[in-house]
Protein backbone atom coordinates (compact mmCIF):
# COMPACT_ATOMS: atom_id res chain seq x y z
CA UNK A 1 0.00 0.00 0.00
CA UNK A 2 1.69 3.47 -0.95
CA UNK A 3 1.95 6.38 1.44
CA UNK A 4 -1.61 8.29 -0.19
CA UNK A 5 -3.32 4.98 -0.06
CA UNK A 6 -2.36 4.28 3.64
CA UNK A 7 -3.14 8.10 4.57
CA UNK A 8 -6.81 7.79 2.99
CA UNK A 9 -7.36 4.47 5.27
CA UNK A 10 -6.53 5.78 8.54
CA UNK A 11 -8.83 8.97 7.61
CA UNK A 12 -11.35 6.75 6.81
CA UNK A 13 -10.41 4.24 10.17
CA UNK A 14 -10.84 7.64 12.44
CA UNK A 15 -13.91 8.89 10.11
CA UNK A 16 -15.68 5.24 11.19
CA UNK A 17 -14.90 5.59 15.01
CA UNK A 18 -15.61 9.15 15.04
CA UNK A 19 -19.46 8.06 13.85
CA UNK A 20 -19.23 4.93 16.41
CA UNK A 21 -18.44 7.18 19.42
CA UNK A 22 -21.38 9.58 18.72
CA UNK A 23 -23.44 6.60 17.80
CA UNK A 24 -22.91 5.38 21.61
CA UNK A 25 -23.84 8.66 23.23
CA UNK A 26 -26.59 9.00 21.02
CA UNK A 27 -29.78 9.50 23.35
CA UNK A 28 -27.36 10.04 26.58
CA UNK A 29 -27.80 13.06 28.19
CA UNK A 30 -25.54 15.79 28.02
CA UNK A 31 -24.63 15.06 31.39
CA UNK A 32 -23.63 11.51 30.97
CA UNK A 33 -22.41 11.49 27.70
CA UNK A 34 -19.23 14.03 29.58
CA UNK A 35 -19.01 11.60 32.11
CA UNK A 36 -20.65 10.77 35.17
CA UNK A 37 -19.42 12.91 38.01
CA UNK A 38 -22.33 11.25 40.42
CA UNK A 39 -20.27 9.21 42.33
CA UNK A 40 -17.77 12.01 43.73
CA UNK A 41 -21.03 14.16 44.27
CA UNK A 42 -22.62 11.36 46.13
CA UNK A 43 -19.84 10.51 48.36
CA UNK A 44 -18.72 14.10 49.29
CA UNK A 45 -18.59 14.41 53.05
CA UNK A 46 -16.86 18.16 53.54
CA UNK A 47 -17.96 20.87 55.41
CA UNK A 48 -19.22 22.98 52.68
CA UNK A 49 -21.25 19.96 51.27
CA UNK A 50 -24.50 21.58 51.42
CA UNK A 51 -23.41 24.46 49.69
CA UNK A 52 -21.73 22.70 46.72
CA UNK A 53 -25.10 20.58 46.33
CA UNK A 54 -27.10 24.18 46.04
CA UNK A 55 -24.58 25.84 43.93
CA UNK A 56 -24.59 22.73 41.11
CA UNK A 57 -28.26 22.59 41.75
CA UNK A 58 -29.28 26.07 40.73
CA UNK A 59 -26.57 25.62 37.68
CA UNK A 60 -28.28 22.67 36.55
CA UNK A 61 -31.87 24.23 36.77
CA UNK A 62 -34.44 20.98 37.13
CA UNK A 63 -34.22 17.46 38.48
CA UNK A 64 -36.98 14.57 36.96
CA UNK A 65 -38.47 12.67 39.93
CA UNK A 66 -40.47 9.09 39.40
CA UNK A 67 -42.68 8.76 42.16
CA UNK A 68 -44.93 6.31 43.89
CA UNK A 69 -46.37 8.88 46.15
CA UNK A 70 -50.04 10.18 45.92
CA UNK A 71 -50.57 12.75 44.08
CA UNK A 72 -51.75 15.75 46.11
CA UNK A 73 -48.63 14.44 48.45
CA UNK A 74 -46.12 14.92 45.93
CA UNK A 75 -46.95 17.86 45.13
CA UNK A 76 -46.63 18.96 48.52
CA UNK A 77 -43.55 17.76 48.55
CA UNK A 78 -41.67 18.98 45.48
CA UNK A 79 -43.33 22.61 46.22
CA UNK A 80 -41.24 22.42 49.31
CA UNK A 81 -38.42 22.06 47.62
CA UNK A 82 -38.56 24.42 44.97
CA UNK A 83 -39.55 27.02 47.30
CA UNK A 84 -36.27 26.42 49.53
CA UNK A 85 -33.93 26.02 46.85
CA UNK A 86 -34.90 27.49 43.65
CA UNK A 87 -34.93 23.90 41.66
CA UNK A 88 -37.93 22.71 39.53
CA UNK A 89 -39.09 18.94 40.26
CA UNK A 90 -40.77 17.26 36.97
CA UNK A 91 -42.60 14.30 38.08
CA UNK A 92 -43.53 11.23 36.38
CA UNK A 93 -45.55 9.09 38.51
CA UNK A 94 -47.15 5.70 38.51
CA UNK A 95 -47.54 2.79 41.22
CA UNK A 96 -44.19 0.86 42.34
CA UNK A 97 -44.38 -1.99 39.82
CA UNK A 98 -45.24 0.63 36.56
CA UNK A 99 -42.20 2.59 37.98
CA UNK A 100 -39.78 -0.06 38.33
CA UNK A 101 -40.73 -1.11 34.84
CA UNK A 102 -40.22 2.41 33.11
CA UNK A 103 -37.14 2.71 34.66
CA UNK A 104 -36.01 -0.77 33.38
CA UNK A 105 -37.02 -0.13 30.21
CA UNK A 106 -35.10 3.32 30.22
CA UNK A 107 -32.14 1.93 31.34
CA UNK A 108 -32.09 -1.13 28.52
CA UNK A 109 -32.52 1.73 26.03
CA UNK A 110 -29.56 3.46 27.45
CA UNK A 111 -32.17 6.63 28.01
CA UNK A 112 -30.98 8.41 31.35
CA UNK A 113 -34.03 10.84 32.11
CA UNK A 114 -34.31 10.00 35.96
CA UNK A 115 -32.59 11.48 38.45
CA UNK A 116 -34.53 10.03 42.06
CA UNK A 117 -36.85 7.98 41.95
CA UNK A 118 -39.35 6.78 45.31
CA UNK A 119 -41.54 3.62 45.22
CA UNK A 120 -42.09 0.41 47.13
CA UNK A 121 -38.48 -0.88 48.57
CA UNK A 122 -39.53 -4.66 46.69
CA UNK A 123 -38.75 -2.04 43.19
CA UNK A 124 -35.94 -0.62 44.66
CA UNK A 125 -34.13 -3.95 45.92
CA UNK A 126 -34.53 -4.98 41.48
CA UNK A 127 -32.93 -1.61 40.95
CA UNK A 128 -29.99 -2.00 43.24
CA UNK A 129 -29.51 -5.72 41.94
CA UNK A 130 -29.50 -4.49 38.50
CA UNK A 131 -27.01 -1.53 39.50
CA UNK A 132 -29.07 1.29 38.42
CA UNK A 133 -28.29 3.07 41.76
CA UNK A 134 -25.79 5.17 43.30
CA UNK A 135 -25.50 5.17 47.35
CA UNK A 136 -25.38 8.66 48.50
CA UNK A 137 -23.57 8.99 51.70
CA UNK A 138 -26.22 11.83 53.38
CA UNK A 139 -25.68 12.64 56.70
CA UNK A 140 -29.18 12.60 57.19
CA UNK A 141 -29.02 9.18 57.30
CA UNK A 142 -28.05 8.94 60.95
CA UNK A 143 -31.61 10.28 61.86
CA UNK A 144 -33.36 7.17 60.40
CA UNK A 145 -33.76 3.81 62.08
CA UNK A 146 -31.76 1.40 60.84
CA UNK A 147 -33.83 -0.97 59.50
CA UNK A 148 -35.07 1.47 57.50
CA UNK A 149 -32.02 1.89 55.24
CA UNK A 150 -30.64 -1.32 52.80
CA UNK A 151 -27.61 -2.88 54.56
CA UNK A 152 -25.86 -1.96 51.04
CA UNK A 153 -27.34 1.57 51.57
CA UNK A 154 -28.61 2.43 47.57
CA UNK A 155 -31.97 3.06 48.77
CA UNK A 156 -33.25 4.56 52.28
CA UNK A 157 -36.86 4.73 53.49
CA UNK A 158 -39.07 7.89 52.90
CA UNK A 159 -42.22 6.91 54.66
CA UNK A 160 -43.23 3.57 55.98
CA UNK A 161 -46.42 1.78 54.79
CA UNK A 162 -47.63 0.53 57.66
CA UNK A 163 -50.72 -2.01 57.65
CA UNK A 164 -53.13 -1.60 60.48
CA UNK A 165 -56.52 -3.24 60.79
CA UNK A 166 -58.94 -0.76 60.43
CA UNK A 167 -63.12 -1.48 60.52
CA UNK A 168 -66.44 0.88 60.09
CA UNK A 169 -67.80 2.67 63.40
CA UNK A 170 -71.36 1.46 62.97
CA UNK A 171 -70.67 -2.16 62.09
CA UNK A 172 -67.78 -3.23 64.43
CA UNK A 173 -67.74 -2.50 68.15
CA UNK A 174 -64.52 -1.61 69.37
CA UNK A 175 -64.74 -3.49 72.86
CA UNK A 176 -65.11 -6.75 70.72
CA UNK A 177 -61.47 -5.78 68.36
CA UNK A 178 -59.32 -8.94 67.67
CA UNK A 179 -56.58 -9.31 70.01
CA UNK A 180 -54.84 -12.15 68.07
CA UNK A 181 -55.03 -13.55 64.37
CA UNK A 182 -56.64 -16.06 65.99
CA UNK A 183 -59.90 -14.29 67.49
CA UNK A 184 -60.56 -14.14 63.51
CA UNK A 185 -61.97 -17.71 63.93
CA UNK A 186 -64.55 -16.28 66.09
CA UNK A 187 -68.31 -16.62 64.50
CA UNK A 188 -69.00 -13.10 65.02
CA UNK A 189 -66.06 -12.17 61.72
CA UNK A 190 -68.32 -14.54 59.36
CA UNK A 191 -68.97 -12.38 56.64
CA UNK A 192 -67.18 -8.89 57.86
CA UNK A 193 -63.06 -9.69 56.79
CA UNK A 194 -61.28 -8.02 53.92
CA UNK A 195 -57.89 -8.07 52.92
CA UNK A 196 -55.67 -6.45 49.40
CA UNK A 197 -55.15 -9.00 46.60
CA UNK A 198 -51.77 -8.12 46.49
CA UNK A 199 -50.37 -8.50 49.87
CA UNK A 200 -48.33 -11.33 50.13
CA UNK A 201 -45.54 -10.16 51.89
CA UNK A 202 -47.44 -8.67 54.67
CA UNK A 203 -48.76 -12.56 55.06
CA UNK A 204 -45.38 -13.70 54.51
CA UNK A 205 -44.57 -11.78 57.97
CA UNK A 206 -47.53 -12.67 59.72
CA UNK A 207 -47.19 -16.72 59.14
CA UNK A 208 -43.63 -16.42 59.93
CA UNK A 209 -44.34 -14.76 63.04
CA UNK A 210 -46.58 -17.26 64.44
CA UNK A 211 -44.93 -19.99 62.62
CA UNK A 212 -45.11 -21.38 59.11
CA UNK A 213 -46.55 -24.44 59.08
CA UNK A 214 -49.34 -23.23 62.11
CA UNK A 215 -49.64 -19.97 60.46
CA UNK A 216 -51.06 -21.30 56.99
CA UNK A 217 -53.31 -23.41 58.64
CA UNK A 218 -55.04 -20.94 60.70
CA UNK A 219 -55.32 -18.20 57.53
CA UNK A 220 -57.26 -21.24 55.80
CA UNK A 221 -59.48 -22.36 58.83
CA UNK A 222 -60.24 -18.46 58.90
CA UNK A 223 -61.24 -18.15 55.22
CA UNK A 224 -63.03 -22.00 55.52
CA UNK A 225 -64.80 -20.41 58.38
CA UNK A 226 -65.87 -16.91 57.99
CA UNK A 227 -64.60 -16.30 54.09
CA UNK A 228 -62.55 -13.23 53.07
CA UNK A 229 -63.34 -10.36 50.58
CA UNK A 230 -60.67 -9.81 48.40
CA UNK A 231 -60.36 -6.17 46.92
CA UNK A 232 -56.75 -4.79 45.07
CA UNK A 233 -55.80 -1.75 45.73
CA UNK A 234 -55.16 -0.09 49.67
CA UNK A 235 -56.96 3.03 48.82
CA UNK A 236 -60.16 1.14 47.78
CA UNK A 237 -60.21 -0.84 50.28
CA UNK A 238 -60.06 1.63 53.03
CA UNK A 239 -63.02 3.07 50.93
CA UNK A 240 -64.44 0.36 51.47
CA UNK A 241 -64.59 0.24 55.11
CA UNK A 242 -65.72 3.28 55.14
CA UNK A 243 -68.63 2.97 53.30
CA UNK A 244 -69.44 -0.28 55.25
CA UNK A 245 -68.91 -2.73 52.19
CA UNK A 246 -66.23 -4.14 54.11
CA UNK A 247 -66.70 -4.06 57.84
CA UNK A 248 -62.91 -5.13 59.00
CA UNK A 249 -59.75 -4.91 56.63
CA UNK A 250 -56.74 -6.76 57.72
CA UNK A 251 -54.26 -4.65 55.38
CA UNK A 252 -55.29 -1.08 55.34
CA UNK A 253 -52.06 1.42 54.61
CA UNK A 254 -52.26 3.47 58.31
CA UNK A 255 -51.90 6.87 56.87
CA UNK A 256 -55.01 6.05 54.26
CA UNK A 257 -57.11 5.27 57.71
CA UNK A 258 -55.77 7.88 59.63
CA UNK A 259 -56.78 10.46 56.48
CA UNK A 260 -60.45 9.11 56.32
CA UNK A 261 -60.71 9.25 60.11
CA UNK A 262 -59.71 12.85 60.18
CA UNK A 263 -61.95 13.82 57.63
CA UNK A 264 -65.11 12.35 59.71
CA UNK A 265 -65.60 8.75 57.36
CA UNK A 266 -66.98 6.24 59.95
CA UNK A 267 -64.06 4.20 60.09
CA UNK A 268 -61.00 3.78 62.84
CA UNK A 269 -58.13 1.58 63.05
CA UNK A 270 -56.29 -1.23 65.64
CA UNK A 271 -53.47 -2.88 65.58
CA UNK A 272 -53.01 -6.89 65.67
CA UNK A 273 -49.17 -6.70 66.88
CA UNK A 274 -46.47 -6.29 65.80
CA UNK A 275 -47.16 -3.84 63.58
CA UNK A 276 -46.13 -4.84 60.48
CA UNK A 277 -44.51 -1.84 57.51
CA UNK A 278 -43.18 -2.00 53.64
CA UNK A 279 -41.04 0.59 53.14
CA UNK A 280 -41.11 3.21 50.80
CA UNK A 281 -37.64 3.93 49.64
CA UNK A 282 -36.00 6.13 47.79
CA UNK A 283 -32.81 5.89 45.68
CA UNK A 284 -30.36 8.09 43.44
CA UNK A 285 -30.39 7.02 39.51
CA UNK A 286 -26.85 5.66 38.91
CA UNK A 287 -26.44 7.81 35.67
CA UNK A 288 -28.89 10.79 37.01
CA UNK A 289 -28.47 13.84 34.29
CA UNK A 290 -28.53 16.30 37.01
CA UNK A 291 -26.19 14.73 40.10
CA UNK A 292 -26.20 17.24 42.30
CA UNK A 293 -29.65 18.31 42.12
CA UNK A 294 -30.13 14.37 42.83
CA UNK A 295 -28.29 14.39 45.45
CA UNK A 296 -29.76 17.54 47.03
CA UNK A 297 -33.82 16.24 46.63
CA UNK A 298 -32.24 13.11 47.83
CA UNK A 299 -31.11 14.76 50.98
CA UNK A 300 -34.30 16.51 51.68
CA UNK A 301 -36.56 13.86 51.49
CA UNK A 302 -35.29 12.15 54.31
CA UNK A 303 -34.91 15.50 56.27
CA UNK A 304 -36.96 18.57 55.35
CA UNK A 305 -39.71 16.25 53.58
CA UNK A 306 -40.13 14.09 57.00
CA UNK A 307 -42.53 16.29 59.14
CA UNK A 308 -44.48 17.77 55.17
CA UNK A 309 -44.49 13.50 55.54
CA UNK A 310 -45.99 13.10 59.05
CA UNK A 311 -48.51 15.55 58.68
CA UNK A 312 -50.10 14.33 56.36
CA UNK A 313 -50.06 11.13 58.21
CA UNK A 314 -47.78 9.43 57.01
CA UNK A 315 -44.77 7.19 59.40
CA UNK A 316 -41.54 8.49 59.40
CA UNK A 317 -38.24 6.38 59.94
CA UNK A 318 -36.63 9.26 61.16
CA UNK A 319 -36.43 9.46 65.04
CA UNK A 320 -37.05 12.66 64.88
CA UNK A 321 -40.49 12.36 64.34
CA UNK A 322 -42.75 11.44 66.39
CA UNK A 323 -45.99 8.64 65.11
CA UNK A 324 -49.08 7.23 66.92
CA UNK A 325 -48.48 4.50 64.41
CA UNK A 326 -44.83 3.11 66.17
CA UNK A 327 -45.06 3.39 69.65
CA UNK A 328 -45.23 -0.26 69.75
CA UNK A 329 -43.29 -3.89 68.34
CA UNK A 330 -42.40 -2.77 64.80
CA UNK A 331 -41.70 -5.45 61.76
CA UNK A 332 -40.29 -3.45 58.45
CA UNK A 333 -40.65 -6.44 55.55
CA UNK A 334 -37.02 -7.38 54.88
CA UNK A 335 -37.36 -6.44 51.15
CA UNK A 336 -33.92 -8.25 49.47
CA UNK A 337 -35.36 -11.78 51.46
CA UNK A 338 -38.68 -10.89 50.19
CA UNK A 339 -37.48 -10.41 47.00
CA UNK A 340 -35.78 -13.62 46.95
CA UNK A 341 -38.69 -15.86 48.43
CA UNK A 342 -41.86 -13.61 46.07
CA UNK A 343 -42.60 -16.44 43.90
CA UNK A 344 -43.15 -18.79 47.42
CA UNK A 345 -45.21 -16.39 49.22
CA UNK A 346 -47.11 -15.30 46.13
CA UNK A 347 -47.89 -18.87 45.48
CA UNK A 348 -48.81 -19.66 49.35
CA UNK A 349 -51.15 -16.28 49.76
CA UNK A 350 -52.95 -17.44 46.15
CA UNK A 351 -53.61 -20.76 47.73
CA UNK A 352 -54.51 -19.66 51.13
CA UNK A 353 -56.27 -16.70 50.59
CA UNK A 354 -57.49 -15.74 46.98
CA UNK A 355 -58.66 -18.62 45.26
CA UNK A 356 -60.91 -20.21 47.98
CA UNK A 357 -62.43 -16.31 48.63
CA UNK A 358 -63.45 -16.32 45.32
């Protein structure tokens, strides 16, 4: 090959992996495409820390959040926020699974639009496994119990979903409450128990807590004896209650009683201990377009956003707030076992407790 043949190859080599390198950023943010600076962000631990997190959030201008949360809570939230700081939340939200699913999806597109996202901690645990996450090392994170954070510490709770037992004023009389899973096999509960289609890991913890193999038998004597109405979805079941469909729900999200008790519904709440909670976690996108805004919401949901949280009723992990819904035994649903053991428990609760209700 002469010297102007060998020349007009290598142009063409670099011309070739010029195109393949913008090929590969192609529909990478800016932010990413430069290089992910996340990880230094994330792990700063200086004085000034705070201030470097405000200063690179007001550069960068917006943050996306994808959110579990309900909708007039939210935007409580993310108000807060912008009004301290100056930084515009866009929110995409959806229920835990839908969320874990877009982000998935995203991710095997190679299209980095999240920055935080908050949802069930059984769709963060897939999102840690499938290292879409980035541990932030906040020193907010002293404040919250332990449990509350993943031993690998990618996600950290928000809010905790506790399930209390809640029943309609006019139907039930409190002096004749359940003390026990077992007063359920009482004649008096023929007819009157409810429980969300979808709750398998609350029964997981409940069986294991009174023991497997005695624990499955009792949830079937119970439906065998008095039956169970199945409903899906926590905020229609509550409803529920309330409008005396369903007299007594075993798996009623406390801050979705506590709301319709405040606002006069004939419904109240109990507690079968321990009291039993799913997490709601939140996590830092592992290739988040706008780190240190990230970083910065991350921060203040489990600090400034934890009092917005319990006023509205819902628990806090921190120990800084106080909640009428922990003073007692607490269970938090290990979410990586759970995640592990889902196609068990799903299978077990479907036998137990959905097909012979229907």
């Amino acid at each position: 090959m002469n010297g102007d043949r060998r020349l007009k190859f290598s142009r063409t080599i670099l011309a070739m992996l010029v195109l393949c390198a913008a090929l590969a950023t192609q529909g990478a943010s800016p932010a990413v495409a430069q290089g992910n600076r996340l990880p230094d962000i994330a792990a700063y631990e200086g004085p000034d820390r705070e201030k470097r997190l405000v200063e690179g959030a007001k550069k960068e201008g917006e943050l996306m959040f994808y959110s579990s949360i309900p909708v007039e809570d939210v935007g409580v939230l993310t108000a807060a926020f912008d009004k301290k700081y100056g930084v515009k939340v866009k929110v995409w939200r959806a229920d835990s699974e839908g969320m874990l699913q877009r982000i998935l999806n995203e991710a095997k597109a190679r299209r980095n639009e999240v920055d935080v996202m908050v949802g069930s901690a059984s769709a963060l645990e897939p999102l840690y496994r499938e290292r879409l996450l980035n541990a932030v090392k906040s020193p907010y994170l002293n404040d919250l119990i332990p449990e509350s954070i993943a031993k690998h510490r990618e996600w950290a709770s928000v809010y905790l979903n506790t399930f209390v037992q809640a029943f309609n004023t006019n139907l039930v009389q409190k002096e004749g409450l359940p003390t026990t899973y077992h007063d359920l096999l009482k004649p008096e509960w023929r007819g009157k128990l409810g429980i969300e289609a979808e709750d398998y890991d609350w029964f997981a913890q409940v069986v294991l807590g009174l023991g497997e193999e005695k624990g499955l038998k009792l949830f079937r004597d119970i439906v065998a004896t008095n039956g169970m109405s199945v409903r899906k979805g926590h905020t229609l079941l509550a409803n529920l209650v309330a409008a005396g469909e369903v007299p007594m729900a075993l798996t009623v999200y406390g801050f979705s009683a506590e709301q319709l008790k405040k606002k006069g519904a004939p419904l109240d709440w109990f507690i079968i201990p321990p009291l039993i909670a799913r997490p709601t976690a939140a996590g830092v996108a592992k290739n988040a377009p706008h780190p240190h805004a990230a970083v910065l919401f991350y921060d203040f949901l489990i600090s400034d956003a934890q009092p917005i949280l319990a006023s509205r009723n819902f628990v806090s992990p921190s120990r800084k707030v106080e909640s009428p819904f922990t003073k007692g035994p607490l269970e938090l649903i290990d979410s990586a076992e759970m995640l592990d053991q889902a196609q068990k428990w799903q299978d077990l609760y479907q036998r137990t407790i959905i097909s012979p209700s229907r």
